[in-house]
C-alpha atoms as a PDB file:
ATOM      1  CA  UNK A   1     -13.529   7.650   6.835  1.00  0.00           C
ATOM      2  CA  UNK A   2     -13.895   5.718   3.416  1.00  0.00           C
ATOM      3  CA  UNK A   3     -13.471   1.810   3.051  1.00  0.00           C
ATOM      4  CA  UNK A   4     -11.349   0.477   0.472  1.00  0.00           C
ATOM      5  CA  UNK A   5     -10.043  -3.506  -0.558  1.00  0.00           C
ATOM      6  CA  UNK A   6      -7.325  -4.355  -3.060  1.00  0.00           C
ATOM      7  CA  UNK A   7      -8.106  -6.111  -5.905  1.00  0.00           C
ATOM      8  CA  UNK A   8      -5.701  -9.128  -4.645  1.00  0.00           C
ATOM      9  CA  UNK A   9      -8.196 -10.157  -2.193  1.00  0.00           C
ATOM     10  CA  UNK A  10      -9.893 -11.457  -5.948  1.00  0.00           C
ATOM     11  CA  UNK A  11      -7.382 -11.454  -9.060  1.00  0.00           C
ATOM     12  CA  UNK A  12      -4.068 -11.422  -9.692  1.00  0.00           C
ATOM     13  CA  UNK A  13      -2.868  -9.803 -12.334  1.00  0.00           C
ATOM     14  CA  UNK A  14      -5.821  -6.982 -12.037  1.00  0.00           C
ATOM     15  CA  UNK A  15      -9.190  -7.128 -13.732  1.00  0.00           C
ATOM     16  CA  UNK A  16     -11.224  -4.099 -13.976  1.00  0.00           C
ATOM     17  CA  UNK A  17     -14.702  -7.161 -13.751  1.00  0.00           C
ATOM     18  CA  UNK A  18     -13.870  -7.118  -9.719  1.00  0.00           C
ATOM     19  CA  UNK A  19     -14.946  -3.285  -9.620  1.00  0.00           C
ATOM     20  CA  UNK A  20     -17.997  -4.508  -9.641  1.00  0.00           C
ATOM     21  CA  UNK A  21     -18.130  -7.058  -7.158  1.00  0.00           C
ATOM     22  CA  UNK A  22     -16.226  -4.474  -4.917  1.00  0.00           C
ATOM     23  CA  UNK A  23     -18.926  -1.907  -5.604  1.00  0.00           C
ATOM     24  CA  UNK A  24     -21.949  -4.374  -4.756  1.00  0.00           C
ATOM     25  CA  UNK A  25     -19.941  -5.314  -1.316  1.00  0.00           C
ATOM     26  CA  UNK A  26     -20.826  -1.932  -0.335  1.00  0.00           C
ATOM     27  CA  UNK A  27     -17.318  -0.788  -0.344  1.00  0.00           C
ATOM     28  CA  UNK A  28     -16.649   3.093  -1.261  1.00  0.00           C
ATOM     29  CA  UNK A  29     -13.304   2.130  -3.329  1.00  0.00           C
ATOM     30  CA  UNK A  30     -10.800  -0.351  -4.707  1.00  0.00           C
ATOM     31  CA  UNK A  31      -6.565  -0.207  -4.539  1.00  0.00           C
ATOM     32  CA  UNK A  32      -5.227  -0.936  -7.835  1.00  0.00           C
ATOM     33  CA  UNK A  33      -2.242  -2.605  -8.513  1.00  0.00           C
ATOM     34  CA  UNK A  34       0.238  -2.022 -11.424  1.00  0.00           C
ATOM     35  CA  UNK A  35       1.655  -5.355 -11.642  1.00  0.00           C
ATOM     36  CA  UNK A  36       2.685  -4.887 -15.237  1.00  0.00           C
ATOM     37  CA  UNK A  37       1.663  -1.171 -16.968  1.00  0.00           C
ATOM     38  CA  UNK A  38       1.527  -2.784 -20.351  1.00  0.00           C
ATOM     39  CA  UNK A  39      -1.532  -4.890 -19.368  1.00  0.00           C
ATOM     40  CA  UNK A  40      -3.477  -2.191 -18.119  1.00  0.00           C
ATOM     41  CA  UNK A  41      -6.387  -0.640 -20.637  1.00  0.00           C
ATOM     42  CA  UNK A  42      -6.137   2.760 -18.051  1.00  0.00           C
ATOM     43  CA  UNK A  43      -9.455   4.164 -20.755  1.00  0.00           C
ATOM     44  CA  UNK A  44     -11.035   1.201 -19.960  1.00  0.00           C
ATOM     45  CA  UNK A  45     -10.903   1.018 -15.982  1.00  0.00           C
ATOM     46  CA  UNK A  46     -11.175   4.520 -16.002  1.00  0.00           C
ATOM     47  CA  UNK A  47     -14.898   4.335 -17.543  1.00  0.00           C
ATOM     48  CA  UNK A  48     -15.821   1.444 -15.819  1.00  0.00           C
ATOM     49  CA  UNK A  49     -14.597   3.733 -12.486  1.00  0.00           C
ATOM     50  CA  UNK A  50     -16.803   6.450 -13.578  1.00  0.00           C
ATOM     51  CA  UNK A  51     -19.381   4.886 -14.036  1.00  0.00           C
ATOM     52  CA  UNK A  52     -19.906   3.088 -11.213  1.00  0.00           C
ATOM     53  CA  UNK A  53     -19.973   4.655  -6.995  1.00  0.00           C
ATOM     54  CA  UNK A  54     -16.847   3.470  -6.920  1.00  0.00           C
ATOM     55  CA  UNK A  55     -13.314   5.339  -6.345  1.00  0.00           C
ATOM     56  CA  UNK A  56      -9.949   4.412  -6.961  1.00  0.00           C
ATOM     57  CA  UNK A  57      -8.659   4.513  -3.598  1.00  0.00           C
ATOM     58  CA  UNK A  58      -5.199   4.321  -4.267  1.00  0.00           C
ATOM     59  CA  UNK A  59      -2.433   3.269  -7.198  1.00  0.00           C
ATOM     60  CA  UNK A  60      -0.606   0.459  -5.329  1.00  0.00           C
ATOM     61  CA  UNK A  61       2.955   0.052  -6.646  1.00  0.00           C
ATOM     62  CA  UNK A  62       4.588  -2.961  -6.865  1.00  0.00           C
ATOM     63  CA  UNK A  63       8.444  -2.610  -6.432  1.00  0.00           C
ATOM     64  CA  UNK A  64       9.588  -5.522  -8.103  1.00  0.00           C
ATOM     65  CA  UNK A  65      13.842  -6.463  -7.747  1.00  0.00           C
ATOM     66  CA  UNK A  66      13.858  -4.678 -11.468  1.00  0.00           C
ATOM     67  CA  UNK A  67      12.344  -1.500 -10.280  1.00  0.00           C
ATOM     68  CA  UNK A  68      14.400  -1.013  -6.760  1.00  0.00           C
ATOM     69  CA  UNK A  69      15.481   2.709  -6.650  1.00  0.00           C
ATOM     70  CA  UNK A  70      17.566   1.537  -3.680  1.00  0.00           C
ATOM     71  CA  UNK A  71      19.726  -0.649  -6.271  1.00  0.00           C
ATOM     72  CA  UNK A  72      23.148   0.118  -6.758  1.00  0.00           C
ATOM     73  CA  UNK A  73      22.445  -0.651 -10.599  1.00  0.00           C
ATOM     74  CA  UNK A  74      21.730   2.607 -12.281  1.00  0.00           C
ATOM     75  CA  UNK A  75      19.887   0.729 -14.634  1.00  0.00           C
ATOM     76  CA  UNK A  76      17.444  -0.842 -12.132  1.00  0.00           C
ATOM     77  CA  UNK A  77      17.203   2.636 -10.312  1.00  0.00           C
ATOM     78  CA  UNK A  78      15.904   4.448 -13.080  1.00  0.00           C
ATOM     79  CA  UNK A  79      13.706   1.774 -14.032  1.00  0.00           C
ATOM     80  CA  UNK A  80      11.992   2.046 -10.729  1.00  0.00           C
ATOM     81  CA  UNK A  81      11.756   5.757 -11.229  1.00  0.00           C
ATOM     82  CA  UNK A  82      10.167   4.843 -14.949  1.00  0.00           C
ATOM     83  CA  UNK A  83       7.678   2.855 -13.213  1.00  0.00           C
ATOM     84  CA  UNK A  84       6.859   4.730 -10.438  1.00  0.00           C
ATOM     85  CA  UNK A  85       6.391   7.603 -12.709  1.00  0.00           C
ATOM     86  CA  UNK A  86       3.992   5.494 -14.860  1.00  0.00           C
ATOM     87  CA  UNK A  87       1.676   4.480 -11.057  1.00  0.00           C
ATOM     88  CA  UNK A  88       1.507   8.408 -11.197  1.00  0.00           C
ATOM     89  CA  UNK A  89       0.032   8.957 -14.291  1.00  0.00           C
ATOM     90  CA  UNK A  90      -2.613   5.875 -13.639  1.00  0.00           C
ATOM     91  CA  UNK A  91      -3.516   7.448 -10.462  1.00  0.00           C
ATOM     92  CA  UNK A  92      -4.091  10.781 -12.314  1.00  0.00           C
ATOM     93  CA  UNK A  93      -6.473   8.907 -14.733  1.00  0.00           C
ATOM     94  CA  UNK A  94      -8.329   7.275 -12.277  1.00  0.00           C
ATOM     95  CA  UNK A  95      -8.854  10.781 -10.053  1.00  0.00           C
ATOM     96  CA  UNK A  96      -7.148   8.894  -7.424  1.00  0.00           C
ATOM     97  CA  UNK A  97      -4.379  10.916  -5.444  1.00  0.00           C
ATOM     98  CA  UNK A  98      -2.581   8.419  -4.280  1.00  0.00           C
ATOM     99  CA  UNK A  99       0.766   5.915  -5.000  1.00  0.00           C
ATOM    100  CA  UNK A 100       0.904   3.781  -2.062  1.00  0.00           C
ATOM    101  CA  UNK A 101       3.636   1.127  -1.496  1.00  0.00           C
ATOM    102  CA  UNK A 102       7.422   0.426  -0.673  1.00  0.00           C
ATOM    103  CA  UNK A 103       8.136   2.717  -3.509  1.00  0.00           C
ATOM    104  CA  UNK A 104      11.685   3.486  -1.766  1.00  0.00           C
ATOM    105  CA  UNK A 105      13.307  -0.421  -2.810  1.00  0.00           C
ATOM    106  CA  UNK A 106      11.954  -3.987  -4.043  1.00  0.00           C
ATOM    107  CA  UNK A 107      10.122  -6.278  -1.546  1.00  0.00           C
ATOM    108  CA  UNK A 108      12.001  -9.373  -0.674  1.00  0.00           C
ATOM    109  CA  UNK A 109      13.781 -11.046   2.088  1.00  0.00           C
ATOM    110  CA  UNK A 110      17.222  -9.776   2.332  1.00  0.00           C
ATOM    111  CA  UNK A 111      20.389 -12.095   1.941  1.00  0.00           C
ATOM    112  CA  UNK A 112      23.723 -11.315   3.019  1.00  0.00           C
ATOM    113  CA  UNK A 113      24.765  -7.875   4.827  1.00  0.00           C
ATOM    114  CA  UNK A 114      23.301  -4.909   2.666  1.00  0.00           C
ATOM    115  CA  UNK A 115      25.032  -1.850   2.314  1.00  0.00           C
ATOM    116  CA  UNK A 116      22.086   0.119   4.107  1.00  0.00           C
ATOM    117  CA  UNK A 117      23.639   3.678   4.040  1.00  0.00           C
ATOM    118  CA  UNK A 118      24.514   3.679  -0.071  1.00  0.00           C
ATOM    119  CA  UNK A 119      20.777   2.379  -0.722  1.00  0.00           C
ATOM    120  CA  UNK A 120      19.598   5.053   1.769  1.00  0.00           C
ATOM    121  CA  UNK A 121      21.387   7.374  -0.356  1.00  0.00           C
ATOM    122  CA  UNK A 122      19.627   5.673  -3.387  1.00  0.00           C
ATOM    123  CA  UNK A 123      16.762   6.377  -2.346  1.00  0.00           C
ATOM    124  CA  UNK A 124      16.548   9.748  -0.982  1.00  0.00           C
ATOM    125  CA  UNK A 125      17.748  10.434  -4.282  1.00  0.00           C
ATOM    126  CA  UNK A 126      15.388   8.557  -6.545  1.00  0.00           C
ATOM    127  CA  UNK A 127      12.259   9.881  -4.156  1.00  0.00           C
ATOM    128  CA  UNK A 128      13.603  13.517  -4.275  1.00  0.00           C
ATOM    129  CA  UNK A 129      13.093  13.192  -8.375  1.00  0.00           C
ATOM    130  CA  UNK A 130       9.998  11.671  -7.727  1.00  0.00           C
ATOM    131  CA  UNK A 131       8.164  13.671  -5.399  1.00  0.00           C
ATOM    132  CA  UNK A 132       8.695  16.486  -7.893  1.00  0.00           C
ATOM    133  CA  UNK A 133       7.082  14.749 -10.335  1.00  0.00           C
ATOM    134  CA  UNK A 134       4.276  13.654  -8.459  1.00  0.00           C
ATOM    135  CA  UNK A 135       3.760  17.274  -6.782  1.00  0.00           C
ATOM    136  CA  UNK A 136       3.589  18.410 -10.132  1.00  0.00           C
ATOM    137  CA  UNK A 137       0.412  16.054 -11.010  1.00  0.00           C
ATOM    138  CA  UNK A 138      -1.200  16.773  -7.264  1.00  0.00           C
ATOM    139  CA  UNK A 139      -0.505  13.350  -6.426  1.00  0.00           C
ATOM    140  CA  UNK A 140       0.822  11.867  -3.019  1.00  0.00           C
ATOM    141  CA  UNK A 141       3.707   9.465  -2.319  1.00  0.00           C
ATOM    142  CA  UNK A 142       2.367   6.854   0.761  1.00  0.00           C
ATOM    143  CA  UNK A 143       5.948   5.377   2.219  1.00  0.00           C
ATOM    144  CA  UNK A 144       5.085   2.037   3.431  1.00  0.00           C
ATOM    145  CA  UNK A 145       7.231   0.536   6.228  1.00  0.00           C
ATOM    146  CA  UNK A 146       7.335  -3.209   5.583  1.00  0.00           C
ATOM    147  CA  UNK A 147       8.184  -6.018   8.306  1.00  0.00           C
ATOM    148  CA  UNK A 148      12.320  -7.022   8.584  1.00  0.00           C
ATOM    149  CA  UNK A 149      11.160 -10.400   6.239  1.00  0.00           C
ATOM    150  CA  UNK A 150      10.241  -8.144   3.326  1.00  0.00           C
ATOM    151  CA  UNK A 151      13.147  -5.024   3.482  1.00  0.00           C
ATOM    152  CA  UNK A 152      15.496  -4.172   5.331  1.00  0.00           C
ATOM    153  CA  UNK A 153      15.304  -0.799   4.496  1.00  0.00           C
ATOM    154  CA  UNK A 154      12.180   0.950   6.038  1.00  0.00           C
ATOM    155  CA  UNK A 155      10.440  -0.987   9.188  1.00  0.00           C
ATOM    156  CA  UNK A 156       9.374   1.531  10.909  1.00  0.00           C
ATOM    157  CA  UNK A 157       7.300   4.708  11.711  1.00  0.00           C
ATOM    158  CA  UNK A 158      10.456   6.407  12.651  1.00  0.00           C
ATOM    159  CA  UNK A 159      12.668   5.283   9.846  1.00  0.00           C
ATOM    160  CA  UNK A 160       9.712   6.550   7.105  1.00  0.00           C
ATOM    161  CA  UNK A 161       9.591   9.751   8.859  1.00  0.00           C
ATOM    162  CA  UNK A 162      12.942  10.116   8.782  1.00  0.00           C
ATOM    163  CA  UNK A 163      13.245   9.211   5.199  1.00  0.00           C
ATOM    164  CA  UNK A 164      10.399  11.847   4.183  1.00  0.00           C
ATOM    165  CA  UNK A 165      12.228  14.647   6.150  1.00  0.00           C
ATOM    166  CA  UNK A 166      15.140  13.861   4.122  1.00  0.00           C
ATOM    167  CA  UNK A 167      13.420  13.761   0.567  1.00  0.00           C
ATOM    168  CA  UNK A 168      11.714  17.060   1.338  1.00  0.00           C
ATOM    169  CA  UNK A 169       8.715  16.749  -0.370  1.00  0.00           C
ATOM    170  CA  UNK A 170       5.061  17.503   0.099  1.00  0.00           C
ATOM    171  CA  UNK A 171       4.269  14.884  -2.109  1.00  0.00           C
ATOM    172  CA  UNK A 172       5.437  12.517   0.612  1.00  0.00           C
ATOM    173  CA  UNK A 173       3.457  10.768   2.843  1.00  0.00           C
ATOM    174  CA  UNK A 174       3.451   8.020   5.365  1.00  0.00           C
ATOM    175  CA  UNK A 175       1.121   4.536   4.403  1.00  0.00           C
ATOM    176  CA  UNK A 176       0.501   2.328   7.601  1.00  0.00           C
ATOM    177  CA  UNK A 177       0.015  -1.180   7.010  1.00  0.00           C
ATOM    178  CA  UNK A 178      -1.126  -2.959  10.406  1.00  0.00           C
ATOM    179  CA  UNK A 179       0.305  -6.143   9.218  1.00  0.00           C
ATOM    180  CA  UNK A 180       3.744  -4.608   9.476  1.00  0.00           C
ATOM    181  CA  UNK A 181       2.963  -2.355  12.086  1.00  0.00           C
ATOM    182  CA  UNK A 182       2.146  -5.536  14.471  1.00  0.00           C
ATOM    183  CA  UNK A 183       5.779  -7.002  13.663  1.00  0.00           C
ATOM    184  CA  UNK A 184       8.017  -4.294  14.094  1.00  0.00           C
ATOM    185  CA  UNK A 185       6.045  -1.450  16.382  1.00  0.00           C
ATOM    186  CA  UNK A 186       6.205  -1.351  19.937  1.00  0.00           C
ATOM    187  CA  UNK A 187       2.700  -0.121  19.775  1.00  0.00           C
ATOM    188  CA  UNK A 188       0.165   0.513  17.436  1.00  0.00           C
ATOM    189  CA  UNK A 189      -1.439   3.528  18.854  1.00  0.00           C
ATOM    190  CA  UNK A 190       1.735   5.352  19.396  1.00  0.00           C
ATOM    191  CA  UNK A 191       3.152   4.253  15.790  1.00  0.00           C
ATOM    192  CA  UNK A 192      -0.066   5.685  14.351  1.00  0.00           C
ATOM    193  CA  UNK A 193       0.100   8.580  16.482  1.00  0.00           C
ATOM    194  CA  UNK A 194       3.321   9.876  15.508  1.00  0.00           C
ATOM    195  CA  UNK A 195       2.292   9.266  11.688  1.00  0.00           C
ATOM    196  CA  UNK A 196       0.314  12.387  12.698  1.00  0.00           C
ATOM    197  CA  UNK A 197      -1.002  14.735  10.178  1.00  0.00           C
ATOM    198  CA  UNK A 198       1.467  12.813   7.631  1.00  0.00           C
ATOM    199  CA  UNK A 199      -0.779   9.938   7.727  1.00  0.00           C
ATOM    200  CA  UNK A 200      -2.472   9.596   4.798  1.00  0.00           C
ATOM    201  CA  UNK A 201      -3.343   6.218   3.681  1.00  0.00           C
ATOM    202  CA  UNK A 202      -4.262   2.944   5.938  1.00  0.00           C
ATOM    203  CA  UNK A 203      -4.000  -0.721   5.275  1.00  0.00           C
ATOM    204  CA  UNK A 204      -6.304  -2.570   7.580  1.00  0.00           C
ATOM    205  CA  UNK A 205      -4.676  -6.184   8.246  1.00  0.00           C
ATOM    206  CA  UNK A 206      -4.998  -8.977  10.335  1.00  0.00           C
ATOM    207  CA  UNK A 207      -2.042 -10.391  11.896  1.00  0.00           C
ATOM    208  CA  UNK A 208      -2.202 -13.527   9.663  1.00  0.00           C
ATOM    209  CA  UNK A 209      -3.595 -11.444   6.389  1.00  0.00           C
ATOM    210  CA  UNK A 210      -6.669 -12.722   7.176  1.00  0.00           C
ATOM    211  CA  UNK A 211     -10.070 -11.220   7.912  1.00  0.00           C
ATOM    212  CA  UNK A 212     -10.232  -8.009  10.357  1.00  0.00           C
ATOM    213  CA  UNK A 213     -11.193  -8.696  13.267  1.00  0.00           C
ATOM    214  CA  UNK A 214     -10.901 -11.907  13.278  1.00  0.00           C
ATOM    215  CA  UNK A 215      -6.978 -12.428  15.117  1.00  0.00           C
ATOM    216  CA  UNK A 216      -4.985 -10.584  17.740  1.00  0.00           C
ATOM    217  CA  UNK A 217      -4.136  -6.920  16.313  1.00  0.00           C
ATOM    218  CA  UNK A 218      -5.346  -4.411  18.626  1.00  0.00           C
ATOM    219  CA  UNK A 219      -8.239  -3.030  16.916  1.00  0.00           C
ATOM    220  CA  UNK A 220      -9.307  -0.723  19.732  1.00  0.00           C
ATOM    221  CA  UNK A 221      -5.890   0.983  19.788  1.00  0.00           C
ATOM    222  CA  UNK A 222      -5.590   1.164  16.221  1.00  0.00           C
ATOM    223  CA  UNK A 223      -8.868   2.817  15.829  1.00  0.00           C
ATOM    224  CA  UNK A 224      -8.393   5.365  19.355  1.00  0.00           C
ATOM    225  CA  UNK A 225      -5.291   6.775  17.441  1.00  0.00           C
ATOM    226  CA  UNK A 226      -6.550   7.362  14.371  1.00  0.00           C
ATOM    227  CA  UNK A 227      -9.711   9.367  15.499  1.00  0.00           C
ATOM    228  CA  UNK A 228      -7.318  11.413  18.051  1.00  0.00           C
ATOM    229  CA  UNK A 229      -4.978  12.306  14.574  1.00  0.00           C
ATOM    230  CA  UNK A 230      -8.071  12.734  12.592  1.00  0.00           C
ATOM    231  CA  UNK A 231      -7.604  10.607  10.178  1.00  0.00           C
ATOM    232  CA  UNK A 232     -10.497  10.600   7.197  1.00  0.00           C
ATOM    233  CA  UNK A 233      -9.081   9.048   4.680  1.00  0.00           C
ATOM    234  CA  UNK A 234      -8.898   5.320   3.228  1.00  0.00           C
ATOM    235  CA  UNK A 235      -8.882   1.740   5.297  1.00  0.00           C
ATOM    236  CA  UNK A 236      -8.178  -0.372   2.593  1.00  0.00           C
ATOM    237  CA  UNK A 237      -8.086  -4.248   3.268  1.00  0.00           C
ATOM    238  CA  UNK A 238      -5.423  -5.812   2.059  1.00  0.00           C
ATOM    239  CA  UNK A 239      -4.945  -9.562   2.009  1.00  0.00           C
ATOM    240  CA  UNK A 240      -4.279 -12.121  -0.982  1.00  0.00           C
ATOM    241  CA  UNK A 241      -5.526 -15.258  -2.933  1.00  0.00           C
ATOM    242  CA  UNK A 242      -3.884 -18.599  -2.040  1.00  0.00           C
ATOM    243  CA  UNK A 243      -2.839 -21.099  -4.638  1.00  0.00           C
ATOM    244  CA  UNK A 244      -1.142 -17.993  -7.140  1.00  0.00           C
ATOM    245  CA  UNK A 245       2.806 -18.284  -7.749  1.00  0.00           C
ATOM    246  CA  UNK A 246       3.908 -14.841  -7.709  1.00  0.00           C
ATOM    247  CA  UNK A 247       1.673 -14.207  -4.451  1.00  0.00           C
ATOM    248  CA  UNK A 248       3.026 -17.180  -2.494  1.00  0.00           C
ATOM    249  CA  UNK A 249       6.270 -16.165  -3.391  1.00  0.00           C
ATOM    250  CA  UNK A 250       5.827 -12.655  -2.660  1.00  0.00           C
ATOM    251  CA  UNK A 251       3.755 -12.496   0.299  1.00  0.00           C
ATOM    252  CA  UNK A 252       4.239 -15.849   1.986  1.00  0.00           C
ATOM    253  CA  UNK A 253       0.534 -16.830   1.486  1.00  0.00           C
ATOM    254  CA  UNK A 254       0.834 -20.738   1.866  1.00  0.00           C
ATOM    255  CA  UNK A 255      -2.647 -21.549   2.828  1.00  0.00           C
ATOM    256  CA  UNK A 256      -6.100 -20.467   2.871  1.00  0.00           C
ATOM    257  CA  UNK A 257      -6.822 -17.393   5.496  1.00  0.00           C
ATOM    258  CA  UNK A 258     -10.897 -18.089   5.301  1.00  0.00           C
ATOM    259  CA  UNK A 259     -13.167 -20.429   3.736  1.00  0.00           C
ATOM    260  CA  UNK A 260     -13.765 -17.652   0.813  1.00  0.00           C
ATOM    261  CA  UNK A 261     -12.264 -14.579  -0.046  1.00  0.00           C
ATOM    262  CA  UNK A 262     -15.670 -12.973  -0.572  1.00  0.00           C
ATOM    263  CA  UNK A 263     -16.080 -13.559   3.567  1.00  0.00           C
ATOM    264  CA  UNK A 264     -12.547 -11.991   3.941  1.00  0.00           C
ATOM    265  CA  UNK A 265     -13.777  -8.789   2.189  1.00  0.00           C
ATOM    266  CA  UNK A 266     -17.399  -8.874   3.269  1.00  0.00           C
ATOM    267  CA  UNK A 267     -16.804  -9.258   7.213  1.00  0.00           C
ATOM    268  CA  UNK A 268     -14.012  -7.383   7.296  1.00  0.00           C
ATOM    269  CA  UNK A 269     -15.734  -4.423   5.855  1.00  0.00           C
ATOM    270  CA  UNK A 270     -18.547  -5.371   8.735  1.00  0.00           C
ATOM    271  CA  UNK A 271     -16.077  -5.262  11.927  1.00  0.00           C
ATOM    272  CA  UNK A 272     -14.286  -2.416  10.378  1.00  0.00           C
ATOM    273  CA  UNK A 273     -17.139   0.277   9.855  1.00  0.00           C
ATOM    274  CA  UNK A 274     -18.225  -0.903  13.475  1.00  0.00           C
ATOM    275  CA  UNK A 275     -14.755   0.312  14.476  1.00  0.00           C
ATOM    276  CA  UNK A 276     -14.543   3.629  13.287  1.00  0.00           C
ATOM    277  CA  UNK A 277     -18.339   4.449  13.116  1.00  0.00           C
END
């Protein structure tokens, strides 16, 4: 098991200066996010990843209402695809293998009835293109479920499942966020469990989006599945800074979640290794 954060526990828009805060932490990796491609120097991180202990854990993409492959705009669709495409070819420069993220639609709260079964379509489609490509590069496609506020599209375990048999891909994958998982599973333990050997990236969140450890998820049940399916790969923390626009607006992040966001990170990586070790 490795131990990753995101890089919007620090910064938003990324900043390649928080590798090194991650890396004296004592974490093994960092999530990157591709807010906008343009303003990322991908030579730069890249040696600044290299030469440092740490990894990139994971390429988190950041499905945006002008990059929904669900869209019935064929415009918007294959400007996902474009960008999606582009999170593959970072993660293949920062010998990371995986795009982790709603990469099926945008995230945001959905108003009015949608038309679930054309954007399932949509999507199937879009991912079927895109698993290709990624397969090609030896890269992996994490589906993250997100809670009913953020889609409406993929909730659960079940319904990413379900969406991967139908893309038919081994570039697809299933990313568990425990955040989510808390909202819309039943049960942890069994959610995780039937993720299975499809499991292959792990978001490690409170129920608020505050420190690990430090609310009401079950921990315990969390960490009993995982070592039953074997899991070995990343738990990344994920949580955000108050105060910034697009993550307020985005995530719901209204308030402070701890007194710094160095403690978030720091004790979080603490309760977690304790966990799993």
């Amino acid at each position: 098991m490795k131990f990753g954060v995101t890089s919007w526990v620090w910064v938003y828009p990324f900043d390649p200066k928080v590798i090194k805060r991650v890396e004296e932490m004592g974490f093994d990796g960092i999530e990157i996010p591709i807010e906008d491609p343009s303003k990322i120097d991908g030579e730069k991180i890249r040696e600044i990843l290299r030469s440092s202990r740490i990894e990139c854990s994971s390429i988190c993409a950041v499905m945006s209402p002008k990059r929904d492959l669900a869209n019935d705009d064929n415009d918007i669709r294959e400007n996902g695809k474009r960008y999606v495409r582009t999170c593959i070819d970072f993660s293949v420069k920062f010998d990371s293998e995986i795009v982790a993220g709603p990469i099926y639609s945008s995230v945001g709260p959905t108003l009015g009835m949608p038309d679930k079964n054309k954007e399932w379509r949509y999507a199937v489609e879009g991912l079927k293109e895109l698993g290709k490509y990624a397969e090609d590069r030896g890269v992996f496609l994490a589906i993250e479920p997100l809670n009913r506020y953020e889609t409406h599209l993929i909730n659960t375990v079940s319904e990413c499942l379900k969406l991967i048999k139908e893309v038919d891909s081994p570039a697809l994958k299933v990313h568990f966020d425990t955040y989510h998982a808390n909202i819309e599973e039943k049960s942890l333990g069994n959610a995780i469990r039937q993720c299975g050997s499809l499991l292959y990236h792990f978001h490690s969140c409170e129920n608020d989006r505050g420190t690990p450890g430090s609310g009401h998820i079950e921990w315990n049940e969390a960490a009993k599945a995982l070592k039953e399916i074997e899991y070995n790969r990343y738990m990344v923390i994920e949580t955000f800074q108050h105060g910034i626009k697009e993550i307020a607006t985005a995530a719901s992040i209204w308030r402070p979640l701890a007194p710094n966001q160095d403690e978030i990170a720091r004790d979080g990586l603490n309760f977690l290794k304790k966990l799993v070790t």
